[in-house]
Protein backbone atom coordinates (compact mmCIF):
# COMPACT_ATOMS: atom_id res chain seq x y z
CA UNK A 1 105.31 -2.23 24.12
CA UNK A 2 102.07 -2.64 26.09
CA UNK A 3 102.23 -4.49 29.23
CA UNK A 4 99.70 -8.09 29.30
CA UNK A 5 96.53 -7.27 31.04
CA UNK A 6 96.71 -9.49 34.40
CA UNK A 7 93.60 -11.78 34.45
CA UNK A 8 91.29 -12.21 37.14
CA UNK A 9 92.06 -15.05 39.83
CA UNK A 10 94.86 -15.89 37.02
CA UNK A 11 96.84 -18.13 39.91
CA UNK A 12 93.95 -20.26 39.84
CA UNK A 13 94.29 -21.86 36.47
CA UNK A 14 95.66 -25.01 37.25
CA UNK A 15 92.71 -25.73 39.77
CA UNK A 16 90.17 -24.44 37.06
CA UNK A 17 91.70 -26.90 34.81
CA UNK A 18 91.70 -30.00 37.42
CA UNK A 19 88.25 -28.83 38.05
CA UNK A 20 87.16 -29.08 34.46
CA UNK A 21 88.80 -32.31 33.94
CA UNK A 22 86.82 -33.90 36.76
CA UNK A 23 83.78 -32.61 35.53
CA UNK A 24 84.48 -34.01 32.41
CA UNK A 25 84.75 -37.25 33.67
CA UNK A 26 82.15 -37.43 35.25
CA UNK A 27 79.63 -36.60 32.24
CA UNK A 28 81.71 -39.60 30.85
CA UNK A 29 80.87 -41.75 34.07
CA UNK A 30 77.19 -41.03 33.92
CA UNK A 31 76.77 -41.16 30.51
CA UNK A 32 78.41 -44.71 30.92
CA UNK A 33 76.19 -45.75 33.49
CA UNK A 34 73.04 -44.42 32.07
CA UNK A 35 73.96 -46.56 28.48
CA UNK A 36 74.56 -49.72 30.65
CA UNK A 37 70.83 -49.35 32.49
CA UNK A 38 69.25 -48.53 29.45
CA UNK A 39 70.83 -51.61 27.20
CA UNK A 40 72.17 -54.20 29.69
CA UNK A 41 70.94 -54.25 33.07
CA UNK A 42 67.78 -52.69 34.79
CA UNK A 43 66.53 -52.37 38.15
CA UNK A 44 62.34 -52.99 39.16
CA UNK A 45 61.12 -53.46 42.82
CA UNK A 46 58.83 -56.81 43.41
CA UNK A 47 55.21 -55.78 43.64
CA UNK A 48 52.98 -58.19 45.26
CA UNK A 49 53.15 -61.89 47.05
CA UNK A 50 53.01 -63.81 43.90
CA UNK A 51 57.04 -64.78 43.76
CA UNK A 52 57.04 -65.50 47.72
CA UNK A 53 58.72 -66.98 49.62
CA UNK A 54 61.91 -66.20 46.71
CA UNK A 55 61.30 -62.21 46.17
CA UNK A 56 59.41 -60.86 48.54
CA UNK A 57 56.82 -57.56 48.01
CA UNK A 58 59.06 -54.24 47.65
CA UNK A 59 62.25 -56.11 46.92
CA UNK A 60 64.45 -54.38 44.96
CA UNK A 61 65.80 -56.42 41.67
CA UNK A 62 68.43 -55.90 39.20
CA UNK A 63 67.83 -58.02 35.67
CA UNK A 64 69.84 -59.09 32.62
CA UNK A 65 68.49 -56.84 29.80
CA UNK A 66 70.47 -58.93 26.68
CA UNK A 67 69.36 -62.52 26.87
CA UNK A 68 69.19 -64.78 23.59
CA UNK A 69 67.49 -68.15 26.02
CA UNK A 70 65.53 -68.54 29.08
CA UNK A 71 65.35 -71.92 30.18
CA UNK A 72 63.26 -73.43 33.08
CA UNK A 73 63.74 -72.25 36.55
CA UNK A 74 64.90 -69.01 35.05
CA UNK A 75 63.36 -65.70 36.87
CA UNK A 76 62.11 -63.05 34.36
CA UNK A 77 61.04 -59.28 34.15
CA UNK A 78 58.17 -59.54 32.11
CA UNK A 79 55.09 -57.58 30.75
CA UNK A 80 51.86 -59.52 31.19
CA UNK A 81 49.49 -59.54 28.62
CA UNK A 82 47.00 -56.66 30.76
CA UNK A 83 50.18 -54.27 30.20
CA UNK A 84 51.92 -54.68 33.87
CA UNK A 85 55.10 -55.66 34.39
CA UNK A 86 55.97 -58.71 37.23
CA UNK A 87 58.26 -60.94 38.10
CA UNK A 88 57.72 -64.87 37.53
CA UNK A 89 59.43 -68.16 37.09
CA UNK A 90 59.80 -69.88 33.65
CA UNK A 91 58.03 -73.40 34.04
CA UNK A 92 58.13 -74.31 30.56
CA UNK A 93 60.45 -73.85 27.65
CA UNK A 94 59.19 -74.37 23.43
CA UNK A 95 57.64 -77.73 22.74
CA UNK A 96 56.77 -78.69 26.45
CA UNK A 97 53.50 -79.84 27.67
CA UNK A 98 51.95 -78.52 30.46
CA UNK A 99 49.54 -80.39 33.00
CA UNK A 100 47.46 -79.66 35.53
CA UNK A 101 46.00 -82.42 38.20
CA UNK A 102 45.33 -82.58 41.47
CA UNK A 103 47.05 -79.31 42.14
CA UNK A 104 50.48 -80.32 40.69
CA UNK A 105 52.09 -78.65 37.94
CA UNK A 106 53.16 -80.81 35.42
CA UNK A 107 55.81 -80.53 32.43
CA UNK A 108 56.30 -83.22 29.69
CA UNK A 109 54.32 -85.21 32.02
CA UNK A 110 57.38 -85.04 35.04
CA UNK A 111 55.62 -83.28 38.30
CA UNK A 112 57.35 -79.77 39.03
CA UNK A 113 58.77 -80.68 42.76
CA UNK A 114 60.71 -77.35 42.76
CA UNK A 115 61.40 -75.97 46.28
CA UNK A 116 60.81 -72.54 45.52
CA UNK A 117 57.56 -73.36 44.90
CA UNK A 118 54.72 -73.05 47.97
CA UNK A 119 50.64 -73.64 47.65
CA UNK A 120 48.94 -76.01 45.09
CA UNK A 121 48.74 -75.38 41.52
CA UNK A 122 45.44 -75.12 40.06
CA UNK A 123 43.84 -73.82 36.75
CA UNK A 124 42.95 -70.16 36.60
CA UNK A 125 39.95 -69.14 34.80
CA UNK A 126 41.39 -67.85 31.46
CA UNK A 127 41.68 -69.15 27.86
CA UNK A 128 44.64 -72.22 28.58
CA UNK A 129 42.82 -75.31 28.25
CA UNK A 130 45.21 -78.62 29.71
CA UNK A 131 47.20 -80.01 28.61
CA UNK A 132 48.49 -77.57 27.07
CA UNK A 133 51.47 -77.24 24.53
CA UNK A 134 53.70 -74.21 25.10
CA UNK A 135 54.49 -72.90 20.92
CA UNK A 136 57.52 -71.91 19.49
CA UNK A 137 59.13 -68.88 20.87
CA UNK A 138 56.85 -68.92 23.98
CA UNK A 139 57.66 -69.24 27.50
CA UNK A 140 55.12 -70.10 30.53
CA UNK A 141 55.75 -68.29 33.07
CA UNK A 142 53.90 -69.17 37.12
CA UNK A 143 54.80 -67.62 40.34
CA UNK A 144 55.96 -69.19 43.04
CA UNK A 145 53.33 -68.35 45.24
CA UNK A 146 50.38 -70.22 42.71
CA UNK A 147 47.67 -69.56 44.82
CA UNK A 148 47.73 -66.22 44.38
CA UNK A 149 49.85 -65.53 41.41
CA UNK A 150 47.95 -64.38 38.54
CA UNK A 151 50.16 -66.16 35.42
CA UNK A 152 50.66 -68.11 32.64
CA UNK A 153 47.76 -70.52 33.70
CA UNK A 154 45.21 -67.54 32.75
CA UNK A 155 46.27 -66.20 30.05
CA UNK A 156 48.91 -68.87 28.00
CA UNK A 157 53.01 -68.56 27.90
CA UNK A 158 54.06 -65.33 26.56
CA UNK A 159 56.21 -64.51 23.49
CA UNK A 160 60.18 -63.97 24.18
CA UNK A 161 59.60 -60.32 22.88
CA UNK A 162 57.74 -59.93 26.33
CA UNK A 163 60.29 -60.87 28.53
CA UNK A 164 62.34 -58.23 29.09
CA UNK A 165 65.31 -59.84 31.26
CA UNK A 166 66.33 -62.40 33.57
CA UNK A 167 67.12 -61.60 36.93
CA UNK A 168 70.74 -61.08 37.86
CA UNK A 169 70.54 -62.70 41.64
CA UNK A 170 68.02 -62.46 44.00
């Protein structure tokens, strides 16, 4: 009868096994984690002053990828018409009016006295003419800082399909 051959390092095989294990787990982990930022939640810095004094520039932001309903006072990740991504407040929901006088924002004719916001409101140069109704399945969307923010007020509210999450805490 022929005698085994010994294997190499052979009183190792319970560490090789413990090591394999953790390794295993933690493809599982990251695979985990990388599903969860890529459906649920997802992570953007703040570029720019237009969501002062709330967010400030290079703030680091995690948002809610899977939301069915924004309602106002709601901050969003969304893409702006132009293609760039930023970060704004939801002003006005489907069927609301909004109004612009005397630098005040207006919705369904109640003047937006939020204290987020800082800096009068007035009209951008763009295609919204005031007032104006937001449509079905649109959102308008301002930043806090309106005197700089470049927004809903020049270019119209944006469909839901553009919003892309609502932030998780800031």
């Amino acid at each position: 009868m022929k005698k085994p051959k010994k294997r190499f390092l052979s009183r190792f095989d319970g560490y090789k096994y413990g090591w394999f294990k953790s390794a295993r787990e933690f493809v599982i982990a990251l695979a985990l984690v990388f599903l969860a930022f890529n459906l649920l939640v997802g992570i953007t810095t703040v570029s720019g002053r237009s969501m002062e004094p709330t967010l400030q520039d290079g703030n680091v932001v995690f948002f809610y990828r899977v939301n069915f309903s924004y309602h106002r006072g709601d901050v969003v990740f969304a893409r702006m018409p132009y293609g760039n991504f930023y970060v704004k407040r939801v002003v006005a929901v489907p069927g609301d009016v909004v109004d612009i006088r005397d630098g005040v924002l207006y919705v369904n004719d109640q003047p937006e006295t939020d204290a987020h916001f800082q800096g009068q409101t007035h009209e951008s140069d763009g295609i919204v003419q005031y007032p104006y109704l937001v449509e079905a399945g649109k959102y308008f969307l301002v930043g806090d800082n309106r005197e700089v923010s470049q927004d809903s007020r020049a270019f119209g509210a944006l469909p839901k399909r553009s919003i892309k999450g609502k932030l998780l805490f800031y």
